[in-house]
Protein backbone atom coordinates (compact mmCIF):
# COMPACT_ATOMS: atom_id res chain seq x y z
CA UNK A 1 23.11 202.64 25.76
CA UNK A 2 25.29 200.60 23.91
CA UNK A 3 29.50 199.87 23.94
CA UNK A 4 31.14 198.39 21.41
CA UNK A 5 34.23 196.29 21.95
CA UNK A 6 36.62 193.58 20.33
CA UNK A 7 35.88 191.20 23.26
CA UNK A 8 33.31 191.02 25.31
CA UNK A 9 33.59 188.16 28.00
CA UNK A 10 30.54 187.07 29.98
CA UNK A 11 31.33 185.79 33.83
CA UNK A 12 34.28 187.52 35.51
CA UNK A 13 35.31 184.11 36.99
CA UNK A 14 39.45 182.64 37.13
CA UNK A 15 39.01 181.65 33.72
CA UNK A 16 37.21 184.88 32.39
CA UNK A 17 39.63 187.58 34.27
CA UNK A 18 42.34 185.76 32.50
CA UNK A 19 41.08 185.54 29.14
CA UNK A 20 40.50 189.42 29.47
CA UNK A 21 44.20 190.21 30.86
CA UNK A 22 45.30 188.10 28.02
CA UNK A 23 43.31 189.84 25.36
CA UNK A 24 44.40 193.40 26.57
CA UNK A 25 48.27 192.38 26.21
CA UNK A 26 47.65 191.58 22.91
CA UNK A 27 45.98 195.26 22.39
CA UNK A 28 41.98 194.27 22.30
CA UNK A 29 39.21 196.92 23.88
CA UNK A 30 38.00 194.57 26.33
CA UNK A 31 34.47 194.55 28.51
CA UNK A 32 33.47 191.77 31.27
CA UNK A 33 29.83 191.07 32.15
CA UNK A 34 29.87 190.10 35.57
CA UNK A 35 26.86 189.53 37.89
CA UNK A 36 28.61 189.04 40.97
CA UNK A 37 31.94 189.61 42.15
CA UNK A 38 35.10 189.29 39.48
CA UNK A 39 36.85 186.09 40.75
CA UNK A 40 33.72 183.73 40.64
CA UNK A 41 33.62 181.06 42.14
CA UNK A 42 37.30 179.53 42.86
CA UNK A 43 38.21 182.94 44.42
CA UNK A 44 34.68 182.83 46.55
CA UNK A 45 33.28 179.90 47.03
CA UNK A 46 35.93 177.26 45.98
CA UNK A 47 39.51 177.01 45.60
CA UNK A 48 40.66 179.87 47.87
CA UNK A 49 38.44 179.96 50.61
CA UNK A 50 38.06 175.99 51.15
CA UNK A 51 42.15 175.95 50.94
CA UNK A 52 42.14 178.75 53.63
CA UNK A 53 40.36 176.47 56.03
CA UNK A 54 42.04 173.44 55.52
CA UNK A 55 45.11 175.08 56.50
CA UNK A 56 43.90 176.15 59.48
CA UNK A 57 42.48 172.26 60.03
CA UNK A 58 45.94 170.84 59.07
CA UNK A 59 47.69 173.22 61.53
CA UNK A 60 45.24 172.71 64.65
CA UNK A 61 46.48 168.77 64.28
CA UNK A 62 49.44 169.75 63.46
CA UNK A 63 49.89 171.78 67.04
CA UNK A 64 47.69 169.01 69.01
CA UNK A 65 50.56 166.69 67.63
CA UNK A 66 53.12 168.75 68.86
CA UNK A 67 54.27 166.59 71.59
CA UNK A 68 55.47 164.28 68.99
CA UNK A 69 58.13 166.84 68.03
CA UNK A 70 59.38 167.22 71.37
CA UNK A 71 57.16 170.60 71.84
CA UNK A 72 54.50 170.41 75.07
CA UNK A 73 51.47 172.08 74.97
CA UNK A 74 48.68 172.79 77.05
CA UNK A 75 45.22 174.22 75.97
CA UNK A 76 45.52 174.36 72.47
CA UNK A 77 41.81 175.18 71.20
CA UNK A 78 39.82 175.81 68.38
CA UNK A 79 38.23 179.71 68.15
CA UNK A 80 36.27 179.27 64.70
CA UNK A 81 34.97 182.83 64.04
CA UNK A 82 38.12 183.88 63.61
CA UNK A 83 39.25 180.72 61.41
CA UNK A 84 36.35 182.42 59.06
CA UNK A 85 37.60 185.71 59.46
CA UNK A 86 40.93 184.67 58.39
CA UNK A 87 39.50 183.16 55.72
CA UNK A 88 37.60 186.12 54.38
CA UNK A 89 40.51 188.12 55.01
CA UNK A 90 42.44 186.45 52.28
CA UNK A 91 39.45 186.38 50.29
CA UNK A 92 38.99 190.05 50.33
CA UNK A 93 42.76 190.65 49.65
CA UNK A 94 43.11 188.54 46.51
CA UNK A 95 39.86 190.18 45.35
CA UNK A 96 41.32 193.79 45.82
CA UNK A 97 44.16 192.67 43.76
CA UNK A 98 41.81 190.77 40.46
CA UNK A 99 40.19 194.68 40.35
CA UNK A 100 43.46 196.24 40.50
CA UNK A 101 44.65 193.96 37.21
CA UNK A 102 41.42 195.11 35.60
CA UNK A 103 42.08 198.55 36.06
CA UNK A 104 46.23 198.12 35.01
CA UNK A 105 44.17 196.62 31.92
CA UNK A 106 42.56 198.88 31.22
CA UNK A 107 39.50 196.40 30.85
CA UNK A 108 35.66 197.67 31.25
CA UNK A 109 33.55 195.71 33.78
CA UNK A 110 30.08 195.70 33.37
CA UNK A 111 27.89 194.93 36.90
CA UNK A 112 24.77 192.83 36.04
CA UNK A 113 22.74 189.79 34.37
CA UNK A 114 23.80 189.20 30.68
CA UNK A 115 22.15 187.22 27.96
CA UNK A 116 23.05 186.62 25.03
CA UNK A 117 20.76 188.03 22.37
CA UNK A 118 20.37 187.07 18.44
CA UNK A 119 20.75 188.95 14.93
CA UNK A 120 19.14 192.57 15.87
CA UNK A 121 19.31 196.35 15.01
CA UNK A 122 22.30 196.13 17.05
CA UNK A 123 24.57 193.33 15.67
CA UNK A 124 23.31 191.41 12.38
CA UNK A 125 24.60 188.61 14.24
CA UNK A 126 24.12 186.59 18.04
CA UNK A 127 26.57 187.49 20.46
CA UNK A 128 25.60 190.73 21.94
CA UNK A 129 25.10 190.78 25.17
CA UNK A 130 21.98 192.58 26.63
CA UNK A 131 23.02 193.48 30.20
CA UNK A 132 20.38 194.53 33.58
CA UNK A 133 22.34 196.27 35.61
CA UNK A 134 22.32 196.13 39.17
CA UNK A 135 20.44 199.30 38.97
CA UNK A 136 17.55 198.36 37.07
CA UNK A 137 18.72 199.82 33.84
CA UNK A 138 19.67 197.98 30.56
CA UNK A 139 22.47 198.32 28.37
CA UNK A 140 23.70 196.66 25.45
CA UNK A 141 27.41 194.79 24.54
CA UNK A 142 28.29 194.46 21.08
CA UNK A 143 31.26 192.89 20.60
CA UNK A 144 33.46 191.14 17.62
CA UNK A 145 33.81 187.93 19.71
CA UNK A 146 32.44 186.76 22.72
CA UNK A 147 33.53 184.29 25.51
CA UNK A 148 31.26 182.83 27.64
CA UNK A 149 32.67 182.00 30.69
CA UNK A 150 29.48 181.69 33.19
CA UNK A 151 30.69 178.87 35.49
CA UNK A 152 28.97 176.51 36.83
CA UNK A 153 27.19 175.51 40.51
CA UNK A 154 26.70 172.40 42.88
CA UNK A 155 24.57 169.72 41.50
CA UNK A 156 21.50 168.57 43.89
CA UNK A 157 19.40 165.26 44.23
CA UNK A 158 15.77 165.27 43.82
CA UNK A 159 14.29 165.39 47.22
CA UNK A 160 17.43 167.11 49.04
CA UNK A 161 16.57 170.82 48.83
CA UNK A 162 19.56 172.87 50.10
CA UNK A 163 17.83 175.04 52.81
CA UNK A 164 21.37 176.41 54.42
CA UNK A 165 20.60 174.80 57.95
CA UNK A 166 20.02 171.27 57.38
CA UNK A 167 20.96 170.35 53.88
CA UNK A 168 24.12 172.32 52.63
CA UNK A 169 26.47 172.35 49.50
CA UNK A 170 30.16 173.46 49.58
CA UNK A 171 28.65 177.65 49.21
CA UNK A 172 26.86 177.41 52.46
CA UNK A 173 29.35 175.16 54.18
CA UNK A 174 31.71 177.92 54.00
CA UNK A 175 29.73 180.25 55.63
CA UNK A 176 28.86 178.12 58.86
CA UNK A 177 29.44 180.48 61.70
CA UNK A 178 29.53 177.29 63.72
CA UNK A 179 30.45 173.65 63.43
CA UNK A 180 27.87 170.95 63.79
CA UNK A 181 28.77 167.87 66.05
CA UNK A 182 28.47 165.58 63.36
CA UNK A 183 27.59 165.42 59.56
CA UNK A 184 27.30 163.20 56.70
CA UNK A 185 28.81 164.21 53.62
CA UNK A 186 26.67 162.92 50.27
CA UNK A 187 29.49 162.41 47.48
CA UNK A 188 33.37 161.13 48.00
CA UNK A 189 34.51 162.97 45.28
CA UNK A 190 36.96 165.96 45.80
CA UNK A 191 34.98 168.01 47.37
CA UNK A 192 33.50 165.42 49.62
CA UNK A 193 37.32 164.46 50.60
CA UNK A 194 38.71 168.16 51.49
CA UNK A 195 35.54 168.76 53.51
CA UNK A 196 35.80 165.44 55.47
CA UNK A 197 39.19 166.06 56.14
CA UNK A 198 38.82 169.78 57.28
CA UNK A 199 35.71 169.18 59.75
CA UNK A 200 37.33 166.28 60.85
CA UNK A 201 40.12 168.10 61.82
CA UNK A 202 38.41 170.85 63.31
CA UNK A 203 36.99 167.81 65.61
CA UNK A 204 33.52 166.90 63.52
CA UNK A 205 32.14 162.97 63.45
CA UNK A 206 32.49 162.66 59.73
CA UNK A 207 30.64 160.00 57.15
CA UNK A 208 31.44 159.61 53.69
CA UNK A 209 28.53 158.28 51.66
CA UNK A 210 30.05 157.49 48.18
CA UNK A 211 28.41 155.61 45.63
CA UNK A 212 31.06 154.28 43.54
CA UNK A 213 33.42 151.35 45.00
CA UNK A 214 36.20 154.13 46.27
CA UNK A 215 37.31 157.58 47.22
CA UNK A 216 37.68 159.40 44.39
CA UNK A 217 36.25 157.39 41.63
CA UNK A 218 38.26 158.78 38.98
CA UNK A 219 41.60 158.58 40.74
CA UNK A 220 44.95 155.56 40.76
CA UNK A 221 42.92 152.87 43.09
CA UNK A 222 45.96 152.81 45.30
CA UNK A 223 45.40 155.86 46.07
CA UNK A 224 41.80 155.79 46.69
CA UNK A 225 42.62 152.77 49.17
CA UNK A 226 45.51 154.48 50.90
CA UNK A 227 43.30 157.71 51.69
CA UNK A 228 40.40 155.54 53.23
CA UNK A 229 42.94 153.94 55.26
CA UNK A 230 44.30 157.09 56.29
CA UNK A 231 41.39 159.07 56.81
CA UNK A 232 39.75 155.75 58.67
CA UNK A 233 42.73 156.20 61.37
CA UNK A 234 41.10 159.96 62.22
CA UNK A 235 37.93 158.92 62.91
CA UNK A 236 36.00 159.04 59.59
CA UNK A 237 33.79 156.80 58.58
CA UNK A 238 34.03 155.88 54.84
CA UNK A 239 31.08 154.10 53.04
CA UNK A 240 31.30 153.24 49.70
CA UNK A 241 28.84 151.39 47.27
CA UNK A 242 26.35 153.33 48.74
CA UNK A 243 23.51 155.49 47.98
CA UNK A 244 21.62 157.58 50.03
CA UNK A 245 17.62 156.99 49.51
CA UNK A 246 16.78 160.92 49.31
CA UNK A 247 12.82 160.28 49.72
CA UNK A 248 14.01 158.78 53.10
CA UNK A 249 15.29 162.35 54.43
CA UNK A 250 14.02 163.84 57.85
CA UNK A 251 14.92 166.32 60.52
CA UNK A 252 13.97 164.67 64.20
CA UNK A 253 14.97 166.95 67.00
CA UNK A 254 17.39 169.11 64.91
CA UNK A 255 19.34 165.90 63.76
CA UNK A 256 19.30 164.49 60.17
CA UNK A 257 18.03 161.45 59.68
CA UNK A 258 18.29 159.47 55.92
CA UNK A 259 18.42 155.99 54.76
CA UNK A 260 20.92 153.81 52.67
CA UNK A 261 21.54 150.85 50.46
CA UNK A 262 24.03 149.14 49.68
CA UNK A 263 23.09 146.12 47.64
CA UNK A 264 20.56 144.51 49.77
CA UNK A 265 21.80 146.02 53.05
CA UNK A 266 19.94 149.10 54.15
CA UNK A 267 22.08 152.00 56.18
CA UNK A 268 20.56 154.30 58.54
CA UNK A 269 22.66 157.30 59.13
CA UNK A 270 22.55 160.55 61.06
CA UNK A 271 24.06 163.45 62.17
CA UNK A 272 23.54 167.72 62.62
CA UNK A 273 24.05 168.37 59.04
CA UNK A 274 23.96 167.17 55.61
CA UNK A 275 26.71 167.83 52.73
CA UNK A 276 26.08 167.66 49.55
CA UNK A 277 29.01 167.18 46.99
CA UNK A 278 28.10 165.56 43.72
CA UNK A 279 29.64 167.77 41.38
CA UNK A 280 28.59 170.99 39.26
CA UNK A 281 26.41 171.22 36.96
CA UNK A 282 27.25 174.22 33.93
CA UNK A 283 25.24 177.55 34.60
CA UNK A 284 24.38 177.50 30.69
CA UNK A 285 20.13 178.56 31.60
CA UNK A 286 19.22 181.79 31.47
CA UNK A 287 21.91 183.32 29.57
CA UNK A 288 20.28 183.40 25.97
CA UNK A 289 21.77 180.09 24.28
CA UNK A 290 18.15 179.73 22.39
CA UNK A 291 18.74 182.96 20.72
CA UNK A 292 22.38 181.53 18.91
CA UNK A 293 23.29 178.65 17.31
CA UNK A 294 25.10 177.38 19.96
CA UNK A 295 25.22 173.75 20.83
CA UNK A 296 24.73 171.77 24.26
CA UNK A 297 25.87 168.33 24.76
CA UNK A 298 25.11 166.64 27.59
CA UNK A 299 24.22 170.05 29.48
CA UNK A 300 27.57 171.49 28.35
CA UNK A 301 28.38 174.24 26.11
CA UNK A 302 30.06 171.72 22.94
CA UNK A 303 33.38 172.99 21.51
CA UNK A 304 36.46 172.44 19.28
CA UNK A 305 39.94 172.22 20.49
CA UNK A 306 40.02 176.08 20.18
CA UNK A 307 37.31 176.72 22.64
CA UNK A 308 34.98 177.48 19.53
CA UNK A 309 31.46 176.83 19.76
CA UNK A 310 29.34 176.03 16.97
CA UNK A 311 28.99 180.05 16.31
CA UNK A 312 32.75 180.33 15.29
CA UNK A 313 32.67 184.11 16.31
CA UNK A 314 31.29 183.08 20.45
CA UNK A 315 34.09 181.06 22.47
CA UNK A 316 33.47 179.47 25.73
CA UNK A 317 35.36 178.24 28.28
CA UNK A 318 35.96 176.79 32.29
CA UNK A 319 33.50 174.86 33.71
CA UNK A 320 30.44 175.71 31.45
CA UNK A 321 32.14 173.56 28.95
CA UNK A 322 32.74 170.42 31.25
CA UNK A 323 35.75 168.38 30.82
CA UNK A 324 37.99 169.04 33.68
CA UNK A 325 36.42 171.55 35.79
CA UNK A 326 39.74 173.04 37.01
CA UNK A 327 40.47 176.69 37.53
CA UNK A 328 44.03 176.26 36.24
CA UNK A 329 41.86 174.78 32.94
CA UNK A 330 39.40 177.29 32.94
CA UNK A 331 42.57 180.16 32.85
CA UNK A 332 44.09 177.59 30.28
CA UNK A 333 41.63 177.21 28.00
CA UNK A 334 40.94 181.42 28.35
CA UNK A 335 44.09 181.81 26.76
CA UNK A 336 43.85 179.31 24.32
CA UNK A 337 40.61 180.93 23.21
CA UNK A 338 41.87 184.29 23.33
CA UNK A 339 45.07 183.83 20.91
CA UNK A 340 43.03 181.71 18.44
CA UNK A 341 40.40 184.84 17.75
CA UNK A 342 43.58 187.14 17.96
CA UNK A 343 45.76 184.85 15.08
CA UNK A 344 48.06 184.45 17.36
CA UNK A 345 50.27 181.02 17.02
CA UNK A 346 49.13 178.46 19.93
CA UNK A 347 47.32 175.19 20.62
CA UNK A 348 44.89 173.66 23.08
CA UNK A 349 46.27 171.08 25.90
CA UNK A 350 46.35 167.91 26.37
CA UNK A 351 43.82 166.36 29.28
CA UNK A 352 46.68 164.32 30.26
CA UNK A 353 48.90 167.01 30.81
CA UNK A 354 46.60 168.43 33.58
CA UNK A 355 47.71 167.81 37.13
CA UNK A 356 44.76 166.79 39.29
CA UNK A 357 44.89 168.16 43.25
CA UNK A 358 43.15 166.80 46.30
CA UNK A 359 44.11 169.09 49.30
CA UNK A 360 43.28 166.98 52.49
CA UNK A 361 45.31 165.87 54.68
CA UNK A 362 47.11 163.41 53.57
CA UNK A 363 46.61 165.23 49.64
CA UNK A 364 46.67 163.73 47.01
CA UNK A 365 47.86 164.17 43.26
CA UNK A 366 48.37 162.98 39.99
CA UNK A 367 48.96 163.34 36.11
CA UNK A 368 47.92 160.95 33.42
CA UNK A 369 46.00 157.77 33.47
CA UNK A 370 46.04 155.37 36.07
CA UNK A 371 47.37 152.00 36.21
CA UNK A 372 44.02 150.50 35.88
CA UNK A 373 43.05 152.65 32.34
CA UNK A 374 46.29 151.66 30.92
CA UNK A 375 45.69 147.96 31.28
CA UNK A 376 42.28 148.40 30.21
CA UNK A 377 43.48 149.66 27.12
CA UNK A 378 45.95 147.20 26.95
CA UNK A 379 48.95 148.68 27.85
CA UNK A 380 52.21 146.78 29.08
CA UNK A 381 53.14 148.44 32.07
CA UNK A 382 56.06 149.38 33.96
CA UNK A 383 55.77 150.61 37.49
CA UNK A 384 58.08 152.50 40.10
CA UNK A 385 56.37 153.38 43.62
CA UNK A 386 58.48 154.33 46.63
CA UNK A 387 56.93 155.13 49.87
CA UNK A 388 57.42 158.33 50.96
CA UNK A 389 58.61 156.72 54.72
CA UNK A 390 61.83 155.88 52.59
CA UNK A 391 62.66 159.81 52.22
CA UNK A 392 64.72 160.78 54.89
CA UNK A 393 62.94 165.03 54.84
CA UNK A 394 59.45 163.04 55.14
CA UNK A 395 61.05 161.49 58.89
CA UNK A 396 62.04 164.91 59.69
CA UNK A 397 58.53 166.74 59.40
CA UNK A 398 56.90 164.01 60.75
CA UNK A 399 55.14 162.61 57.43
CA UNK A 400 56.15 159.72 56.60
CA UNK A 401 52.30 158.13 55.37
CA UNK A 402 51.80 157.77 51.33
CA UNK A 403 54.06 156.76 48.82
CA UNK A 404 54.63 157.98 44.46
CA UNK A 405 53.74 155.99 41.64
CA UNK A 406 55.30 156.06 38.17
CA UNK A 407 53.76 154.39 35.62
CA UNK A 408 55.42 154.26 32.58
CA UNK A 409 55.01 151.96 29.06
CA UNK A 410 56.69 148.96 29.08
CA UNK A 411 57.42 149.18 24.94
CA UNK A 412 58.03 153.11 24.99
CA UNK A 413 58.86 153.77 28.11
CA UNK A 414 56.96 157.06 28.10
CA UNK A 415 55.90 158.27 31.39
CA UNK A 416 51.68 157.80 31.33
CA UNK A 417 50.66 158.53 35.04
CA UNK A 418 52.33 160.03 38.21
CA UNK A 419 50.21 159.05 41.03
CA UNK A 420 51.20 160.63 44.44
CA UNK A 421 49.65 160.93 48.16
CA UNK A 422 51.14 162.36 51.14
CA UNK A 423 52.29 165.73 52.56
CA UNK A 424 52.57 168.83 49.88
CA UNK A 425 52.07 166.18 47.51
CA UNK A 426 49.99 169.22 45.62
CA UNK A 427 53.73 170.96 45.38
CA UNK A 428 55.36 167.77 43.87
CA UNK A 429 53.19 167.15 41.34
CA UNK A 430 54.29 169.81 39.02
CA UNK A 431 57.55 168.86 38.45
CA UNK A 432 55.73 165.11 36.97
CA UNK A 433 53.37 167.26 34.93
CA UNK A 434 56.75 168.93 32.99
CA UNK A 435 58.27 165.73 33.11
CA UNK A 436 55.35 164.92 31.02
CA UNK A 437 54.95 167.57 29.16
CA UNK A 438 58.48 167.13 27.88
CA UNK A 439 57.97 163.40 27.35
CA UNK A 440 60.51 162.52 29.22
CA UNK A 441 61.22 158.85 30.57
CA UNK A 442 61.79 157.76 33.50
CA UNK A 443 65.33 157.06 33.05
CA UNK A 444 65.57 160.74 31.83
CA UNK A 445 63.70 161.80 35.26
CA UNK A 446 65.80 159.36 37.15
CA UNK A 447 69.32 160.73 36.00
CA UNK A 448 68.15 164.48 37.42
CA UNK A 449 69.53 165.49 40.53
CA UNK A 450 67.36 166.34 43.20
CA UNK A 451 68.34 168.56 46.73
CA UNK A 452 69.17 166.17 49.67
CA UNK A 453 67.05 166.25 51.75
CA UNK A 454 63.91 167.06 50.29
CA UNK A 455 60.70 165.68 49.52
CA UNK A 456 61.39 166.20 45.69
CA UNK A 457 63.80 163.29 45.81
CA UNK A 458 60.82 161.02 45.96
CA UNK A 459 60.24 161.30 42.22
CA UNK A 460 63.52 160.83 41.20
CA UNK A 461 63.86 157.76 43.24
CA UNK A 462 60.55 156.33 41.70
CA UNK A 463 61.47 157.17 38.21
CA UNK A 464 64.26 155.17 39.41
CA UNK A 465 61.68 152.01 40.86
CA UNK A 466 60.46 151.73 37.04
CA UNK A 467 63.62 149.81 36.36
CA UNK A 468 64.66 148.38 39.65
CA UNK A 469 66.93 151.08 40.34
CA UNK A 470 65.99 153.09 43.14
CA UNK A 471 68.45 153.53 45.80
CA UNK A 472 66.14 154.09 48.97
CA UNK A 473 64.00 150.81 48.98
């Protein structure tokens, strides 16, 4: 059997649902390929669920801290099963609603493996889509564009084989039905930091093993330092520099046992699991790229500022691209490819216009380029940062640890990087990403005015710290 259709997306992930909900507004016959479930993997295995458990980390402290507040307590305690049914719960709910757009959509979802196929009787050129469904059958997509849109998964290290017991990555984290004693978590990246905050938390001996020299390698170092302080105070144990010797891994007793280095200095560690988090790598096998024209580069799907591949008629998008793998990028960059094969006016985005979230506890955030890529590119800075213990509504909720940076050029005085860690930090960030967007300096940001008392009048007051103006330090 075989559909025809003006769009034919394949993965039903954040960034492929979009793309379809934007192509049906703008009047396209629209079909998703989807193997799994529509939402991928921010909805299941990501973003939603891993923000649904921190929550419930951040409020156990929060409630075992209540004394602080002037609230006693007695026999506050941890019931996890139904921390992961809560979980799932909102899982399931946000799911219900993605298949209730696709149906207000009137969009066509397809239930199986796709790949890509070349020129054939079908389609005298690639992008059709052959399809197995999930009942053994085969039918065929043939659409007048295509967007690929097939995600991407956890990377691995040679010699750590995820096995779901003793080795795990962030898919089978979330679906521990206990928590182990202890663990050490392979990568201080991200997802590394939001999984060492949670379980630590929830009351699990955490170690970071990062091999860069910080938290977060790609983050403001300030930042980096100020969460290793911060996380240090709870208990975890932060190692950077450090690489884990994978050839050294054991399982003694039902405890993990694995060997370090850092320089010259070896590091044994242990503990009743093992996280992975290095990254994702792009789910580009198996999906019929040697049949097209299509280009990889550096295990990424290449293309142009209009999500183009080299096949101008096939688009692709999210994380099988690289670049920031964000789902607020992926959604961006579905829309961006959507209106360019639709003629309608648009652009892509700019990478520096892209807030970057961190949601432990303290979180962290940020927009632009640090301080130390602008003096590496030989930028004259200017630079407002007010501690957030200088904000009166940060007293009152009892979160006074972290502070905002501003860093702005010193001959334009254009606003390159907002740099922020503390509470709801995630929140704040978006009104720096407009002032961005908009250009805007900081005197421009520093003349707004902000609610008293809120957290919000943090940024105001550091756009004010650029100059030497700021009124609460």
């Amino acid at each position: 059997m075989t559909i025809s259709c003006d769009v034919a997306i394949l993965g039903g992930g954040t960034g492929g649902y979009v793309a379809a909900i934007r192509a049906a507004q703008l009047g396209k016959d629209v079909v998703i390929i989807e193997q799994d479930k529509l939402g991928g993997t921010c909805l299941h295995r990501g973003c939603i669920p891993s923000k649904a458990l921190l929550r419930s980390a951040e409020l156990f402290a929060q409630m075992k801290d209540s004394a602080s507040f002037g609230i006693e307590t007695s026999g506050v305690s941890l019931f996890f099963p139904k921390v992961q049914e809560r979980k799932q719960g909102i899982v399931d709910q946000l799911h219900t609603g993605v298949k209730y757009l696709m149906k207000k959509h009137k969009i066509q979802i397809i239930q199986g493996k796709g790949r890509v196929t070349g020129p054939s009787i079908f389609s005298p050129k690639s992008g059709a889509v052959a399809v197995e469904l999930t009942n053994g059958e085969m039918e065929t997509i043939i659409p007048e564009y295509l967007i690929i849109a097939t995600g991407s998964r956890p990377r691995t290290l040679p010699g750590l084989t995820l096995d779901g017991k003793y080795i795990l990555s962030s898919d089978e984290a979330l679906q521990m039905e206990e928590l182990p004693a202890s663990i050490i978590i392979v990568g201080g990246g991200v997802i590394g930091v939001e999984w060492a905050s949670l379980l630590s938390d929830f009351g699990v001996q955490v170690t970071i093993v990062e091999a860069a020299s910080q938290l977060l390698p790609t983050e403001d170092e300030e930042l980096s330092r100020e969460l290793q302080k911060q996380l240090g105070r709870r208990g975890v144990t932060v190692l950077t520099g450090v690489s884990v010797l994978t050839d050294t891994f054991e399982v003694k007793d039902q405890v993990v046992h694995i060997s370090a280095k850092r320089g010259e200095e070896n590091i044994e560690l242990q503990g009743d699991k093992l996280l992975l988090s290095i990254g994702r790598q792009a789910n580009v096998e198996n999906i019929g790229l040697e049949n097209t024209d299509i280009a990889l580069e550096r295990g990424f799907i290449r293309v142009n500022e209009s999500m183009q591949t080299t096949e101008p008629h096939i688009y692709a998008i999210g994380d099988c691209i690289g670049g920031l793998q964000l789902a607020h990028v992926a959604s961006h960059e579905g829309i961006v490819a959507v209106n360019h094969l639709a003629g309608e006016s648009g652009h892509g985005y700019n990478a520096h216009h892209v807030p970057r979230c961190v949601y432990s506890r303290p979180e962290v955030a940020s927009v632009g380029i640090s301080e130390k890529e602008a003096r590496e590119q030989g930028i004259e800075l200017k630079i407002g940062k007010v501690p957030f213990s200088a904000i009166g509504k940060a007293l009152v909720h009892g979160e006074q640890d972290g502070f905002v940076k501003i860093v702005s050029n010193a001959r334009t005085n254009d606003i390159i990087g907002v740099h922020m860690i503390g509470a709801h930090v995630t929140e704040l960030i978006s009104g720096a990403t407009l002032a961005q967007v908009l250009d805007a300096t900081p005197w421009e940001v520093g003349q707004a005015v902000f609610a008293h008392p809120s957290l919000s009048e943090i940024i105001g007051e550091a756009a004010l710290a650029v100059d030497g103006q700021a009124t609460v330090i």
